[in-house]
N, C-alpha and C. Protein backbone atom coordinates (compact mmCIF):
# COMPACT_ATOMS: atom_id res chain seq x y z
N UNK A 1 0.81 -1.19 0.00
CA UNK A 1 0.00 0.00 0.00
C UNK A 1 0.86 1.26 0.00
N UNK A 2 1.97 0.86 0.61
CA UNK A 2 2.79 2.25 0.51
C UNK A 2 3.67 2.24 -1.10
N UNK A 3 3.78 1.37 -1.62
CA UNK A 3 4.29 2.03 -2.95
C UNK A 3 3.28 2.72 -3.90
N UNK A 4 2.15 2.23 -3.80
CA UNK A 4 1.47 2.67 -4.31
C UNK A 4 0.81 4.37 -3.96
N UNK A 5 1.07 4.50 -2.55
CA UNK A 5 0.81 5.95 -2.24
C UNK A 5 2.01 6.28 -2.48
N UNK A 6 3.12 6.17 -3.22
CA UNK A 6 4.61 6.76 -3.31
C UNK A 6 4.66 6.81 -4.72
N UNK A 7 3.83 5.93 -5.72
CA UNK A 7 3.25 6.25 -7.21
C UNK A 7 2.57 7.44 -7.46
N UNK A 8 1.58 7.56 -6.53
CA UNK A 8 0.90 8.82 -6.39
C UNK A 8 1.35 9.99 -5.99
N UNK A 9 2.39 9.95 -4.83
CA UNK A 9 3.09 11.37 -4.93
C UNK A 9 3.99 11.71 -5.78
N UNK A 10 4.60 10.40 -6.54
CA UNK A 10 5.50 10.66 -7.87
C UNK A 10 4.64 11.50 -8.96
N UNK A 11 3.93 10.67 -8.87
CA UNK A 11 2.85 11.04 -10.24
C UNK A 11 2.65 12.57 -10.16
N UNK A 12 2.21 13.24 -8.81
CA UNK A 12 1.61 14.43 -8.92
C UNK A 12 3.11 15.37 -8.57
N UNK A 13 4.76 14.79 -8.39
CA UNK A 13 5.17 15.94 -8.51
C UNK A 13 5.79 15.96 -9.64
N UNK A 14 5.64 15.09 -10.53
CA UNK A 14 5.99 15.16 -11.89
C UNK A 14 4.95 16.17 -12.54
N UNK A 15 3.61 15.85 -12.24
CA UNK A 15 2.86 17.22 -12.94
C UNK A 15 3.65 18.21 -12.64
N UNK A 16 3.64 18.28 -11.17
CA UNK A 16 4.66 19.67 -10.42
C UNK A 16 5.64 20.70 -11.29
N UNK A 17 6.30 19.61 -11.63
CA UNK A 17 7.58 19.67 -12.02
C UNK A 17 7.86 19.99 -13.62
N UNK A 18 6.36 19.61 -14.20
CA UNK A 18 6.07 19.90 -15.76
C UNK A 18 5.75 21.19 -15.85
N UNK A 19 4.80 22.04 -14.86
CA UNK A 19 4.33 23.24 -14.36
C UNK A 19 5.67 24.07 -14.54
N UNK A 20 6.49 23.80 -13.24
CA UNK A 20 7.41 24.40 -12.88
C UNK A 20 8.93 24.49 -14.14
N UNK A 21 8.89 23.62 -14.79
CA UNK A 21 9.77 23.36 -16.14
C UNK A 21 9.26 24.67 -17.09
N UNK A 22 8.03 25.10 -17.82
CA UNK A 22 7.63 25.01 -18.57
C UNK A 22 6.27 26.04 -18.59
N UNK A 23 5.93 26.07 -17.66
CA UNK A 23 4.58 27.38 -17.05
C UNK A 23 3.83 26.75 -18.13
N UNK A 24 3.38 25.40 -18.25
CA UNK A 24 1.86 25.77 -19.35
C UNK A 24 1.02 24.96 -18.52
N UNK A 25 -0.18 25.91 -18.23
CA UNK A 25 -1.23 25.78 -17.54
C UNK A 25 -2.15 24.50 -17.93
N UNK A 26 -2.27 24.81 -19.37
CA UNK A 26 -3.10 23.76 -20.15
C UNK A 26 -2.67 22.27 -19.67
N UNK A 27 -1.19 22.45 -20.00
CA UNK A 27 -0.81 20.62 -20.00
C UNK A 27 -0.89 20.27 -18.60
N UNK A 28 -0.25 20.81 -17.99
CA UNK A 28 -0.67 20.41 -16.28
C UNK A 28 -2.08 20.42 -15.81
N UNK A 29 -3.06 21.38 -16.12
CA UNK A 29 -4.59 21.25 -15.76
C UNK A 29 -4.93 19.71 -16.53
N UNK A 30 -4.75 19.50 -17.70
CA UNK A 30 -5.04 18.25 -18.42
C UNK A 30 -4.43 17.33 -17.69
N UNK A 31 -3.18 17.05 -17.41
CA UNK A 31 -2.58 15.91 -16.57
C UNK A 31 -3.26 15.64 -15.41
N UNK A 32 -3.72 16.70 -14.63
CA UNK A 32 -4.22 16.86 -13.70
C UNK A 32 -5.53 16.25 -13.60
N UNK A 33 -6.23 16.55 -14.52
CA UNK A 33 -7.82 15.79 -14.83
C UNK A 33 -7.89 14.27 -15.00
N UNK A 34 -6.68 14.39 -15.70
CA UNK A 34 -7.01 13.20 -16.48
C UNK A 34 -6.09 11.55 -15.40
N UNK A 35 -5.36 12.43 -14.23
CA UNK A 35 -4.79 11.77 -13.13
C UNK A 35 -6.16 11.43 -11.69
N UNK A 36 -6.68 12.45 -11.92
CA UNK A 36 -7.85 12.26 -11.30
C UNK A 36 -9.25 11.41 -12.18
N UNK A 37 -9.30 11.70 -12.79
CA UNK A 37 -10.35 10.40 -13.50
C UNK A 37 -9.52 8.76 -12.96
N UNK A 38 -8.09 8.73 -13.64
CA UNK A 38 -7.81 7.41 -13.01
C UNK A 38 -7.95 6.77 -11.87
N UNK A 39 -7.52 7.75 -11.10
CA UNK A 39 -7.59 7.77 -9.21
C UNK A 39 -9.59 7.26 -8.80
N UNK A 40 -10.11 8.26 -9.81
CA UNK A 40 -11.28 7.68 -9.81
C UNK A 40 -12.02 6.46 -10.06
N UNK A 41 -11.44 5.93 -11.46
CA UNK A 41 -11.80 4.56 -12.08
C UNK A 41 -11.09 3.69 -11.14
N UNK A 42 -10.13 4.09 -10.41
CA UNK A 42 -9.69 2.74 -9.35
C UNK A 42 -10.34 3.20 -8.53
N UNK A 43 -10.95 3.77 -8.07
CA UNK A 43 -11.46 3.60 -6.63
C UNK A 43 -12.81 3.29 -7.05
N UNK A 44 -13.52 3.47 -8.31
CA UNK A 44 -14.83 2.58 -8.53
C UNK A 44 -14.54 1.00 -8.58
N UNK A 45 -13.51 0.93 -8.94
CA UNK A 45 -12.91 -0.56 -9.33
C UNK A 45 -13.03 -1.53 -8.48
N UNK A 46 -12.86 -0.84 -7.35
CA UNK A 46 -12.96 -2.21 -5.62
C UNK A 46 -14.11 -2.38 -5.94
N UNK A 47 -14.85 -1.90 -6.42
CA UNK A 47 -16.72 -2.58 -6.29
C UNK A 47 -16.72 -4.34 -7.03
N UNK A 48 -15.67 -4.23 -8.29
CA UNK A 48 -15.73 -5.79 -8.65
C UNK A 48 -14.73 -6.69 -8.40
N UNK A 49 -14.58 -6.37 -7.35
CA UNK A 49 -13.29 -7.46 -6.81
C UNK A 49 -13.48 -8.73 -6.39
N UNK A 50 -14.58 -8.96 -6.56
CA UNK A 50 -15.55 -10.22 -6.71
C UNK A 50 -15.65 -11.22 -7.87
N UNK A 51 -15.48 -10.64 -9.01
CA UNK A 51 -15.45 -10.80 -10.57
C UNK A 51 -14.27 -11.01 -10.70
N UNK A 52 -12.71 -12.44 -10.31
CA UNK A 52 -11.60 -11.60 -10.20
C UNK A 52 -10.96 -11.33 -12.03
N UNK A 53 -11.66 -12.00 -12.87
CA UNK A 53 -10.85 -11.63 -14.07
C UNK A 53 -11.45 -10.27 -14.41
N UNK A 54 -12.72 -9.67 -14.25
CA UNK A 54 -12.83 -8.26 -14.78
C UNK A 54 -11.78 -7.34 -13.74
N UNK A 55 -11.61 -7.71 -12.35
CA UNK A 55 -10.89 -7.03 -11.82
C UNK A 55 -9.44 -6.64 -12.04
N UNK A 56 -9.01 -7.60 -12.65
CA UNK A 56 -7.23 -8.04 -13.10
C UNK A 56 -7.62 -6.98 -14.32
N UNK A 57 -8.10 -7.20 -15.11
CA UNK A 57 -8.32 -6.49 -16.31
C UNK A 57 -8.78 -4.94 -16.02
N UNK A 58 -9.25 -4.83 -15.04
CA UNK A 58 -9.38 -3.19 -14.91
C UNK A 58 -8.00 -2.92 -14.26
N UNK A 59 -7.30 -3.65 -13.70
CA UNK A 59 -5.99 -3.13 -13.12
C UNK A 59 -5.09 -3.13 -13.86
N UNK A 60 -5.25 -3.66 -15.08
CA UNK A 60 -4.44 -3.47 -15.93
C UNK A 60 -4.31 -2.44 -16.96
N UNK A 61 -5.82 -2.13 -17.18
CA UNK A 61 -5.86 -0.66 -17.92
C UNK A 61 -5.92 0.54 -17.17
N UNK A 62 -6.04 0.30 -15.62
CA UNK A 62 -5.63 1.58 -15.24
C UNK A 62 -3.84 1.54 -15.20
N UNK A 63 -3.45 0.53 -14.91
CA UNK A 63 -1.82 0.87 -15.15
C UNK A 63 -1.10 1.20 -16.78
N UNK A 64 -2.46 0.93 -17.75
CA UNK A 64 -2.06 1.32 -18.85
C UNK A 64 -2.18 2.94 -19.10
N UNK A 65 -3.46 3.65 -18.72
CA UNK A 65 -3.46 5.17 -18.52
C UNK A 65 -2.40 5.56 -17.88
N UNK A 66 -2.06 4.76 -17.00
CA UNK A 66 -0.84 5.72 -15.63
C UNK A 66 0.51 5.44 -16.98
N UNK A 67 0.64 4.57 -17.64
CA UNK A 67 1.84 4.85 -18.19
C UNK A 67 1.51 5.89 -19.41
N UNK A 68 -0.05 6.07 -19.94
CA UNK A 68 -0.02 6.80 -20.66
C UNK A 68 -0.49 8.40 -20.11
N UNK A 69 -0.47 8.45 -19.18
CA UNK A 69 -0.16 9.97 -18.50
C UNK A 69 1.08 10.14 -18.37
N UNK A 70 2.07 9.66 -18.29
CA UNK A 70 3.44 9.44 -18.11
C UNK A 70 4.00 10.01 -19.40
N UNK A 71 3.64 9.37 -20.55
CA UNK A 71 3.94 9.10 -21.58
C UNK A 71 3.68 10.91 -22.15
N UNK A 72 2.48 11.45 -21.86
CA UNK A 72 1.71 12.92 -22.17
C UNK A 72 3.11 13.69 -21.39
N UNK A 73 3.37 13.62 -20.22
CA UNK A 73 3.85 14.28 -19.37
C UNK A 73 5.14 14.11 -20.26
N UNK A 74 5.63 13.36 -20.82
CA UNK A 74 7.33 13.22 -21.15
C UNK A 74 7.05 13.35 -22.89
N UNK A 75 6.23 13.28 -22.95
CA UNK A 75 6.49 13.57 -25.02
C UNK A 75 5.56 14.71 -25.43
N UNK A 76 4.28 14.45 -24.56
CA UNK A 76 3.30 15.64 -25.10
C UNK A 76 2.12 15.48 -26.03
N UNK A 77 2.35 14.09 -26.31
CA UNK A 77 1.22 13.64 -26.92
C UNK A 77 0.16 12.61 -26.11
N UNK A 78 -1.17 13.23 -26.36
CA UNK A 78 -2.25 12.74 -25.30
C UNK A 78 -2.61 11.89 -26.04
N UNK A 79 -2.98 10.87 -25.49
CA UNK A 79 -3.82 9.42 -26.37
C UNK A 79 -5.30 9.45 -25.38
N UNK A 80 -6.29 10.30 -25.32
CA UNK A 80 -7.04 10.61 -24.79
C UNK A 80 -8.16 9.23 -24.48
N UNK A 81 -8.01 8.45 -25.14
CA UNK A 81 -8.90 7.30 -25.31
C UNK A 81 -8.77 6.27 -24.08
N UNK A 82 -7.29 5.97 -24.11
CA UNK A 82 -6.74 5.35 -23.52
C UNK A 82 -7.29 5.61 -21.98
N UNK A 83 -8.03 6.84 -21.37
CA UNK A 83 -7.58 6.76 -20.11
C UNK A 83 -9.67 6.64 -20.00
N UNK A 84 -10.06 6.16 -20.77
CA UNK A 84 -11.34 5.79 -21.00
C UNK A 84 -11.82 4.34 -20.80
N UNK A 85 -10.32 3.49 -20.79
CA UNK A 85 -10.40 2.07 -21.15
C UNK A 85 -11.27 1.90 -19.78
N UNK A 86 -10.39 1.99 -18.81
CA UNK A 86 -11.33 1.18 -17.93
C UNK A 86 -12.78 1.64 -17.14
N UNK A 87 -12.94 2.82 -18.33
CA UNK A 87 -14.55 2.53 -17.79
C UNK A 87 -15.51 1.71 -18.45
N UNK A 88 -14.97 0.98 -19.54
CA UNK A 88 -15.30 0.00 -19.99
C UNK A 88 -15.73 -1.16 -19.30
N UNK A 89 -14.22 -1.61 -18.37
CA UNK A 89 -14.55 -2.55 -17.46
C UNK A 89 -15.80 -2.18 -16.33
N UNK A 90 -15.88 -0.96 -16.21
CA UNK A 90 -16.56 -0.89 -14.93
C UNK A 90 -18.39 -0.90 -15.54
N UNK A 91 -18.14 0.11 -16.74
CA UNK A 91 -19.69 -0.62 -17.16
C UNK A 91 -19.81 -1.91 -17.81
N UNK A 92 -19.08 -3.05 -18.01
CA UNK A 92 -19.15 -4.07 -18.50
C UNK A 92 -19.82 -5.11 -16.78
N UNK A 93 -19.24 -4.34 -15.92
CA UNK A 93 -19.51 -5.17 -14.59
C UNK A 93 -21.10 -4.77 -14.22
N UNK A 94 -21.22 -3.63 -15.14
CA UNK A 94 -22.79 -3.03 -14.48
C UNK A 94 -23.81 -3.88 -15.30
N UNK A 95 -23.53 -4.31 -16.35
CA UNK A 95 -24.30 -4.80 -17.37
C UNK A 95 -24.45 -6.29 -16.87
N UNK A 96 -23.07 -7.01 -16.22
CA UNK A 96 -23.22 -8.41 -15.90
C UNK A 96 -23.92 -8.44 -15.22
N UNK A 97 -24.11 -7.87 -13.54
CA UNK A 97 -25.09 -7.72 -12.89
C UNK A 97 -26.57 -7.25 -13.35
N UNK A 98 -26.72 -6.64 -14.19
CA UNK A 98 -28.22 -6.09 -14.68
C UNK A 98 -28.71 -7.39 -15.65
N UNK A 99 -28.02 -7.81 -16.11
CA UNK A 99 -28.46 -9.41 -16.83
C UNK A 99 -28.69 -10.26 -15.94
N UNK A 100 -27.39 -10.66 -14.92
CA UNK A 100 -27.10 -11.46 -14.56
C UNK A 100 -27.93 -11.89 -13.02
N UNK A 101 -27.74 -10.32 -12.45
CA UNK A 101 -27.97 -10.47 -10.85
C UNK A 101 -26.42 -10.69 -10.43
N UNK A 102 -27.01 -10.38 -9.26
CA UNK A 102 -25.69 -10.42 -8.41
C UNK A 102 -25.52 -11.50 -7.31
N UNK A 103 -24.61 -12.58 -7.58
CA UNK A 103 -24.65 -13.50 -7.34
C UNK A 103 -23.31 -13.57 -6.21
N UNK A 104 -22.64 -12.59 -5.99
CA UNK A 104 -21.52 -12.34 -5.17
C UNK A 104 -21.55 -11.43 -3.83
N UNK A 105 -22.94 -11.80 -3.63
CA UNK A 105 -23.75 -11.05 -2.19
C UNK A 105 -22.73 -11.65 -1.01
């Protein structure tokens, strides 16, 4: 648990540090959003930790956004899609249950 809160303070002083490099408001507000949507899609994510292959698979596309915020932050090109993936997984889990029921009470 602690590397992972030590990912997260990396993460946000690298925005920092893109700010402070460079003064552009835009790219850091965007990093910024788009670091918080992820932070978000994982913390919707514990809801299917029950499901464990949709779960593996949402942890995997959120570590795919985190390298592609990384990737924005060090080249400058946004792949905006990418940090969309795993809400895929998370409405794919809403849909199993709305068919399915929820069988992991």
């Amino acid at each position: 648990m602690g590397r992972l809160f030590l990912l997260v303070l990396l993460t946000l002083g690298a925005i920092a540090l893109e700010w402070w490099r460079r003064r552009d408001w835009r790219k850091s507000l965007i990093a910024l959003g788009s670091f918080l949507l992820l932070i978000s899609f994982a913390i919707m994510g514990m809801t299917m930790r029950a499901v464990l292959p949709l779960y593996l698979t949402h942890l995997v596309l959120i570590a795919i956004g985190w390298f592609a915020l990384l990737y924005y932050l060090w080249r400058g090109r946004y792949l905006w899609w990418v940090y969309w993936l795993p809400a895929l997984t998370l409405l794919l889990f809403v849909a199993l249950n709305f068919l399915e029921g929820s069988r992991y009470e």
